[in-house]
Protein backbone atom coordinates (compact mmCIF):
# COMPACT_ATOMS: atom_id res chain seq x y z
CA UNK A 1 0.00 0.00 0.00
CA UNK A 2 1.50 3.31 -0.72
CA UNK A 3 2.56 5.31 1.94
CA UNK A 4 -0.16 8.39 3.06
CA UNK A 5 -2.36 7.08 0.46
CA UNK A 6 -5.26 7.14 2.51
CA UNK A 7 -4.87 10.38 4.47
CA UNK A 8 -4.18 12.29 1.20
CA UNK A 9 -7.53 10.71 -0.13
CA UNK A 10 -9.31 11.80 2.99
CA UNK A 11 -7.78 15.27 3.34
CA UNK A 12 -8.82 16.00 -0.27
CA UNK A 13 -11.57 14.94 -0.55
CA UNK A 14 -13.17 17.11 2.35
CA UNK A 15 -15.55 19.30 -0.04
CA UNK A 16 -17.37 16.47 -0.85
CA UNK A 17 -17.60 14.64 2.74
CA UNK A 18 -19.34 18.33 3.56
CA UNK A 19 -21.22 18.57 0.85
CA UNK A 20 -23.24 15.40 1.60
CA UNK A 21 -23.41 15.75 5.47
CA UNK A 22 -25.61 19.18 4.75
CA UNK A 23 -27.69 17.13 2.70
CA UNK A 24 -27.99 14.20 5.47
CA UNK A 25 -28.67 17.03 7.80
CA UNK A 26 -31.61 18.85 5.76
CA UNK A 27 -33.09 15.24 6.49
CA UNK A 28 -33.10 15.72 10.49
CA UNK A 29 -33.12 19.61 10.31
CA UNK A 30 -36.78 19.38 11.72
CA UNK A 31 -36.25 17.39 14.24
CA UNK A 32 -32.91 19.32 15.57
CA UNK A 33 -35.49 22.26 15.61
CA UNK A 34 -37.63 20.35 17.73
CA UNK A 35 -35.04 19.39 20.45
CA UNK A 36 -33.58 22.81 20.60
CA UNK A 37 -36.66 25.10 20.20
CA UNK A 38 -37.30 27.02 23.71
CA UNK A 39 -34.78 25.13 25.36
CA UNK A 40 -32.64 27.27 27.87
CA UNK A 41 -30.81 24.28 29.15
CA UNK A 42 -26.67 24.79 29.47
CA UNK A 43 -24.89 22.59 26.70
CA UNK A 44 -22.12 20.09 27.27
CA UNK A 45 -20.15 18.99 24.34
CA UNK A 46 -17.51 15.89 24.75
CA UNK A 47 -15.64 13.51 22.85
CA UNK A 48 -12.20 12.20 23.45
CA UNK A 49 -8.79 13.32 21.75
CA UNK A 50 -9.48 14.94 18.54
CA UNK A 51 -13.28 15.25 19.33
CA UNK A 52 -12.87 16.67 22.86
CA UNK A 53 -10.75 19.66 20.61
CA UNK A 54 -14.15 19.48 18.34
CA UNK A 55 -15.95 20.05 21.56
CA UNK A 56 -14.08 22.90 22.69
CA UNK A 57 -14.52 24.98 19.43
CA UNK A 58 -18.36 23.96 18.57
CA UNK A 59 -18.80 24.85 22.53
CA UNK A 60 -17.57 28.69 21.45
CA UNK A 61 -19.62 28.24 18.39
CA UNK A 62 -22.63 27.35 20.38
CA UNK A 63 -22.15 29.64 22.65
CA UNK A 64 -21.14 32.75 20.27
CA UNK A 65 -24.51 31.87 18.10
CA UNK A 66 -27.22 31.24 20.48
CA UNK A 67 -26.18 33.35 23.55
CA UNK A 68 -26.79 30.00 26.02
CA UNK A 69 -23.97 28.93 27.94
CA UNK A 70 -21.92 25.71 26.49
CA UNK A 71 -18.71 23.76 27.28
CA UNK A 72 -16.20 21.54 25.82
CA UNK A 73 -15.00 18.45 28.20
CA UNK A 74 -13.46 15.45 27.71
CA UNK A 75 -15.94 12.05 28.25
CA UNK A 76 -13.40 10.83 30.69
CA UNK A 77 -14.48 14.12 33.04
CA UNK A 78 -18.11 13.53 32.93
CA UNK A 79 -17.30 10.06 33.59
CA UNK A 80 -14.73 10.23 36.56
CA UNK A 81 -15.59 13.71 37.88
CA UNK A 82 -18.93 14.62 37.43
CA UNK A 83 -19.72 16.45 39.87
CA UNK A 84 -16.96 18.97 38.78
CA UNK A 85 -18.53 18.90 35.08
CA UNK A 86 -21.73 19.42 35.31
CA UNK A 87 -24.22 22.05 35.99
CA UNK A 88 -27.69 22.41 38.01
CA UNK A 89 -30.68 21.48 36.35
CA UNK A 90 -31.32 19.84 33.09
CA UNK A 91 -28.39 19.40 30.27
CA UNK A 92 -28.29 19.04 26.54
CA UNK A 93 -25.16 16.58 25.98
CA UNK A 94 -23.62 16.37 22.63
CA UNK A 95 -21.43 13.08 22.43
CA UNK A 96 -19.08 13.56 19.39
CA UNK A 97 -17.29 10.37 17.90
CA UNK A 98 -15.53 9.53 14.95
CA UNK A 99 -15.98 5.38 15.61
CA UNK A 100 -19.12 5.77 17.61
CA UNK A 101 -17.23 3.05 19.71
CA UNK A 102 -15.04 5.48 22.38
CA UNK A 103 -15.13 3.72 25.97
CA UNK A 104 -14.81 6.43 27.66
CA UNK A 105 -17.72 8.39 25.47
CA UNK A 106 -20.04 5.81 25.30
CA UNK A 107 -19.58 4.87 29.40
CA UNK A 108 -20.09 9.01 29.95
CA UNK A 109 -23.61 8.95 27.42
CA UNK A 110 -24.64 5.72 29.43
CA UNK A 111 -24.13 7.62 33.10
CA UNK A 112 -25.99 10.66 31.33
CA UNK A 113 -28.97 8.62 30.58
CA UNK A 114 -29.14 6.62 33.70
CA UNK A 115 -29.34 9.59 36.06
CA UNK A 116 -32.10 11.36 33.54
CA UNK A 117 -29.90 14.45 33.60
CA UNK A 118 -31.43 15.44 30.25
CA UNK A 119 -31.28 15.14 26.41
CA UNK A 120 -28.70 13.52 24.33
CA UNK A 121 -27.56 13.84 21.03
CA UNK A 122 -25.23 11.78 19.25
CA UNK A 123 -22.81 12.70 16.11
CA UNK A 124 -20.71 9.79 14.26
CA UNK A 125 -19.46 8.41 11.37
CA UNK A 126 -20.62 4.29 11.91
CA UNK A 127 -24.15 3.67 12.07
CA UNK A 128 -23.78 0.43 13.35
CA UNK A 129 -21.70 1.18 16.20
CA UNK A 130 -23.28 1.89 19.84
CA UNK A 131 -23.35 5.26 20.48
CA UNK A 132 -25.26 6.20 16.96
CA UNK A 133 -28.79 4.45 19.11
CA UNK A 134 -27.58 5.85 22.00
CA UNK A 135 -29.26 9.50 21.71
CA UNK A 136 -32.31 11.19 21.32
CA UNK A 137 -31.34 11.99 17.96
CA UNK A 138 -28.60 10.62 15.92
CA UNK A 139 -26.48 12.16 13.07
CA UNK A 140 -24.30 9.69 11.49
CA UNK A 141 -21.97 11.67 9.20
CA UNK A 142 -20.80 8.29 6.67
CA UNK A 143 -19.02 10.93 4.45
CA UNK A 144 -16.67 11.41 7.02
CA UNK A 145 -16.02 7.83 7.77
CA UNK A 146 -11.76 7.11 7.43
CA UNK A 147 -9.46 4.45 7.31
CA UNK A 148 -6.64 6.42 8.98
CA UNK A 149 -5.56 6.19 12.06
CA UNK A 150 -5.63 10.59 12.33
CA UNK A 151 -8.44 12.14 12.10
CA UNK A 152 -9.24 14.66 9.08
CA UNK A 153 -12.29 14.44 6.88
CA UNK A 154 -14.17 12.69 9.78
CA UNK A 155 -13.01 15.73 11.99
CA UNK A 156 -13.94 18.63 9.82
CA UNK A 157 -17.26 16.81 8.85
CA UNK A 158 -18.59 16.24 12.54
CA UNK A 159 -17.28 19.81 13.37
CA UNK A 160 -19.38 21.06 10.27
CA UNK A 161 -22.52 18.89 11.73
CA UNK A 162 -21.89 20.87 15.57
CA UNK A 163 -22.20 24.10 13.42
CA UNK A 164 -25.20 23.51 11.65
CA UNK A 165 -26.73 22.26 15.18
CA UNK A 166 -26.26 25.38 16.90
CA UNK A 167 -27.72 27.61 13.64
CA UNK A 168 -30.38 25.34 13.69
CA UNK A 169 -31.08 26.12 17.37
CA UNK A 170 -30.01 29.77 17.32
CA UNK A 171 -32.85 30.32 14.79
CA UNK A 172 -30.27 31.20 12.03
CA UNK A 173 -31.50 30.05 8.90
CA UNK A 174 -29.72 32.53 6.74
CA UNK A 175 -25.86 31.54 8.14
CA UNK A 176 -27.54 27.86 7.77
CA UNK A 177 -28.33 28.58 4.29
CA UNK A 178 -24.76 29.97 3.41
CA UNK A 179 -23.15 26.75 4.91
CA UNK A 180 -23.60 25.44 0.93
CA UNK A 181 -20.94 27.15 0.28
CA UNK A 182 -18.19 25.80 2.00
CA UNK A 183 -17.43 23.17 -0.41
CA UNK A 184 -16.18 25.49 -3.55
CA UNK A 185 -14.38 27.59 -1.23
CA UNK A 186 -12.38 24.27 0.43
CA UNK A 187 -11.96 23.05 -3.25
CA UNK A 188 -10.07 26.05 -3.81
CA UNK A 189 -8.14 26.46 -0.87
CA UNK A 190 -6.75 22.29 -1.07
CA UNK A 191 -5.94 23.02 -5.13
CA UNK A 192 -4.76 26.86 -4.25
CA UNK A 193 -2.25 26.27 -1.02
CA UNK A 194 -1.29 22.63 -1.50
CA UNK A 195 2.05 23.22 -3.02
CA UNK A 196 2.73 25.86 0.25
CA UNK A 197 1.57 23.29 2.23
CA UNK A 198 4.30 21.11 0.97
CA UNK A 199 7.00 23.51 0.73
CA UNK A 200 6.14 24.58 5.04
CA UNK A 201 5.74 20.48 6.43
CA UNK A 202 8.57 19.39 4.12
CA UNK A 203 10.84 22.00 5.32
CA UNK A 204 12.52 19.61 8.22
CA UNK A 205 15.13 22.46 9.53
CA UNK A 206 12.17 23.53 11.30
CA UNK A 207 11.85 21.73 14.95
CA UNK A 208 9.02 22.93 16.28
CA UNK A 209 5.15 24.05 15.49
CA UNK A 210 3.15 26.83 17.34
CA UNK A 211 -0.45 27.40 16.35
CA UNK A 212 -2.77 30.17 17.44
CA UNK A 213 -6.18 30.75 17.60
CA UNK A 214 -8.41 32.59 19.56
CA UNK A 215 -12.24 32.76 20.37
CA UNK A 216 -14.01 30.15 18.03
CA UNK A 217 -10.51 28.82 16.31
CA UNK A 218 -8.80 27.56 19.69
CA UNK A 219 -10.13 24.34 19.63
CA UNK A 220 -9.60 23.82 16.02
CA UNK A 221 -5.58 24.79 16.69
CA UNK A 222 -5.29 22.74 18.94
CA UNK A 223 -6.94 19.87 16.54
CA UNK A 224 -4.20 20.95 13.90
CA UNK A 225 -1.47 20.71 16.61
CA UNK A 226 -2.66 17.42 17.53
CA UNK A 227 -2.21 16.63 13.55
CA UNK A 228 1.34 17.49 13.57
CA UNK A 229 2.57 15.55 16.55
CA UNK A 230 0.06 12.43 15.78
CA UNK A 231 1.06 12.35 11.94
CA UNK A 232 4.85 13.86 12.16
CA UNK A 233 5.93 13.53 15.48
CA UNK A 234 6.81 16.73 15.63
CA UNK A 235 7.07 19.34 18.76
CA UNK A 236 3.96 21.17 18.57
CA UNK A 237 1.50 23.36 20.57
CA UNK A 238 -1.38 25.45 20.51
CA UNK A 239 -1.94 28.40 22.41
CA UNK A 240 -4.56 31.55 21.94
CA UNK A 241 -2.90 34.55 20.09
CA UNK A 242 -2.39 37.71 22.70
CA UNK A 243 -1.55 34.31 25.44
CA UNK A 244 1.23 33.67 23.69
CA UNK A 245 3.28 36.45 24.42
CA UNK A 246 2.98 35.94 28.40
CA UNK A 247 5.69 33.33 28.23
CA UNK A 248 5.63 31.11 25.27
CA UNK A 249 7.31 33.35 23.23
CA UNK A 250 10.54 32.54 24.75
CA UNK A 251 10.34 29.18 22.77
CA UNK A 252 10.83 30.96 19.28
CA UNK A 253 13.77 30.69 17.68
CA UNK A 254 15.09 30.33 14.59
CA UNK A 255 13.45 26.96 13.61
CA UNK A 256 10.36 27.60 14.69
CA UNK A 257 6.88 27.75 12.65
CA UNK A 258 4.27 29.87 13.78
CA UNK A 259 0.97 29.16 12.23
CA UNK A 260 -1.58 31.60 12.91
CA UNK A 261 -5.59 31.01 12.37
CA UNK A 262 -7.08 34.93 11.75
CA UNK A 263 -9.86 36.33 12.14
CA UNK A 264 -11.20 39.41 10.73
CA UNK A 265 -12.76 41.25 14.06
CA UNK A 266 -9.35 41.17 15.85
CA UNK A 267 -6.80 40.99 13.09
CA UNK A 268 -4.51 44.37 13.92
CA UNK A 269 -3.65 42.79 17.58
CA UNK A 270 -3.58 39.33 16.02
CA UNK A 271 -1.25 40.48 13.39
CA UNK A 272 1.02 42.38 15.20
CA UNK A 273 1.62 38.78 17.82
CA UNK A 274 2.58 37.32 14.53
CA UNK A 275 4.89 40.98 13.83
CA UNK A 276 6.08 40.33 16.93
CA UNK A 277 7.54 36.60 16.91
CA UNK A 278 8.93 37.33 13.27
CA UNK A 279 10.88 40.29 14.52
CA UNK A 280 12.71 37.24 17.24
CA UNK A 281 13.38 34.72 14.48
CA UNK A 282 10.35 32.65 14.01
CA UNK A 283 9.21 32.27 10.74
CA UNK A 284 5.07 33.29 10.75
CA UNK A 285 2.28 31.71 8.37
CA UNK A 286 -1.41 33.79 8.68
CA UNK A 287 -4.48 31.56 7.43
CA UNK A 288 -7.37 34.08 7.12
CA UNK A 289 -10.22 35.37 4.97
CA UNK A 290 -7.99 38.27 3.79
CA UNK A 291 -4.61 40.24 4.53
CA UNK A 292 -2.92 36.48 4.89
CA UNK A 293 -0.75 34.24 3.15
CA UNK A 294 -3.10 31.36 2.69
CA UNK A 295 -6.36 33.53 2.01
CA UNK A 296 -10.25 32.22 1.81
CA UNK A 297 -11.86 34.75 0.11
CA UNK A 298 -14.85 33.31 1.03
CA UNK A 299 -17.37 36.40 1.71
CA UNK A 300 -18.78 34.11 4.27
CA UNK A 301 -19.61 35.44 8.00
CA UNK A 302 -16.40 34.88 9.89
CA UNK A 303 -18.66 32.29 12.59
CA UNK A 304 -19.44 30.03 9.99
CA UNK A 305 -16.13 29.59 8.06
CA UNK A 306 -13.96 28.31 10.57
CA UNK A 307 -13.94 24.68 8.80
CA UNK A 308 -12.01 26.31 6.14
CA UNK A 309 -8.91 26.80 8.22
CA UNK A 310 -8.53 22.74 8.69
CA UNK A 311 -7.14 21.51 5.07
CA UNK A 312 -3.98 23.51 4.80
CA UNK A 313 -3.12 22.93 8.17
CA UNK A 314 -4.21 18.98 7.92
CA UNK A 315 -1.77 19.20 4.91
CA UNK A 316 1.18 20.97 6.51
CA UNK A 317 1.25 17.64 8.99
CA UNK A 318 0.74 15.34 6.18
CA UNK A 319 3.75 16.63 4.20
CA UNK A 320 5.94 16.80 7.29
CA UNK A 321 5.20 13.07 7.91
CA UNK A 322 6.02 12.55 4.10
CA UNK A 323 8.67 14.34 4.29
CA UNK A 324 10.38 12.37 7.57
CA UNK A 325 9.64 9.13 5.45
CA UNK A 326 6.96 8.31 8.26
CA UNK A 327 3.22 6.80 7.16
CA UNK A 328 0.65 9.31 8.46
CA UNK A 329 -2.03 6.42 7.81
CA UNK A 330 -0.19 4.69 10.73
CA UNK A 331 1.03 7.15 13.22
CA UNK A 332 3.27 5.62 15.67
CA UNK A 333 1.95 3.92 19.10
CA UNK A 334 -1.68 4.83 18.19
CA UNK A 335 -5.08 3.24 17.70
CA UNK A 336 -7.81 3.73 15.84
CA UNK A 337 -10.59 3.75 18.53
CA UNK A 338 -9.51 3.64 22.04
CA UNK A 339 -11.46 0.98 23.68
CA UNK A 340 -11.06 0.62 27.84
């Protein structure tokens, strides 16, 4: 088998895993509504390794779009602590899981439902594994389905499902409406920025890998970071933009890569972080809608296209692992689904 073959299939062909998960969700759109309509219940999001990062940015998402409060844990915390995770009164638990087979997710959804401490909803990629019956409403995303070992397409398409949840519930038909368009603009960031992508993971004098986003992106740089040690085995780290100057900083040298995830409504301070760490040595990549190097151009509202910052940086690992003769299909010591 060739080495990365399935990883570069799955990376690439993201636009289309999205493109068919809207349709699967215009299916169950009503009955989203349904759940979420009037309901002023606090919102938990888990999952476990690259979902519990999912949780953390569809949490801000959630959050940002529907005013109610929501936050990202890991299944293991409801599990062994939760009296530390969850609120008073009735909860709204999203369970997020590539396999649908997670012991530690499916043990936290089973503790959920035992103790009645609310409504559960389920996102996957395996419709015959346990937790997609597990929920009052299940949204198995098979377009994201993989047969790496790193998560990518499955990622971005369950992260995509968390954001048309919370429009759905926020009463926001129009962003809902403009989600559509995410595919074109992916296709034309993966056949725009692939050859950068190459030329930034391929360049092995670099030794380490910073990545910084704030507000809705955090979660999703620390998914990419995640990418780069799980696929490359590289020294990498995420850390919110203006946080990174209270101490991290003193990591950047020479051979260090920062990649920075923009946004439009703070882009002067984020910007001049990324001034900043150029002006010690690092070398500084921007991924944004405008003003950066790898550049959307997407016209879309800056909530809703925070998917689009996942390819490149899924690439950037990709390459690196190519590019240290590793296979990121089979990153080293790791399993598929971590089963307890």
């Amino acid at each position: 088998m060739e080495r990365g073959l399935y990883t570069r299939q799955e990376i690439y062909s993201q636009p289309e895993a999205w493109q068919a998960a809207m349709q699967m969700l215009a299916e169950q759109k009503d009955e989203l509504l349904a759940l979420s309509q009037g309901q002023q219940r606090q919102v938990l999001f888990t999952g476990c390794g690259s979902t519990y990062y999912l949780a953390l940015a569809a949490a801000a998402f959630y959050q940002d779009i529907t005013g109610n409060c929501a936050r990202g844990l890991p299944a293991s915390e409801l599990w062994h602590y939760p009296q530390a995770s969850y609120p008073n009164g009735e909860v709204l638990l999203v369970a997020i899981s590539r396999s649908g087979a997670t012991t530690e997710t499916l043990i936290a959804c089973k503790t959920f439902k035992e103790q009645k401490r609310g409504k559960l909803i389920t996102l996957s990629c395996y419709a015959e594994e346990p937790l997609a019956s597990m929920g009052d409403i299940n949204l198995v995303f098979s377009s994201g389905a993989e047969q790496s070992i790193a998560q990518t397409r499955a990622f971005s398409t369950l992260y995509l499902g968390t954001v048309a949840f919370a429009l759905i519930a926020a009463g926001r038909d129009d962003l809902y409406e403009e989600l559509n368009k995410l595919p074109a603009v992916g296709q034309h960031i993966l056949d725009t920025y692939s050859d950068l992508a190459k030329e930034i993971g391929g360049d092995l004098t670099k030794d380490r890998f910073y990545w910084l986003g704030s507000g809705l992106r955090y979660g999703l740089a620390s998914e990419l970071s995640l990418k780069m040690k799980e696929m490359s085995l590289t020294h990498s780290e995420p850390f919110h933009f203006m946080e990174f100057r209270h101490g991290p900083k003193s990591m950047i040298t020479k051979t260090a890569q920062v990649i920075g995830l923009q946004s439009s409504s703070h882009y002067e301070h984020e910007q001049s972080v990324l001034n900043e760490l150029k002006a010690l040595g690092g070398k500084v990549l921007p991924i944004g809608e405008d003003q950066s190097t790898v550049i959307f151009n997407s016209g879309l509202d800056e909530r809703i296209r925070n998917v689009l910052y996942l390819p490149f940086g899924q690439l950037v690992a990709f390459e690196r692992s190519m590019a240290k003769g590793l296979n990121p299909d089979l990153p080293h010591n790791l399993d598929a689904v971590v089963k307890l």
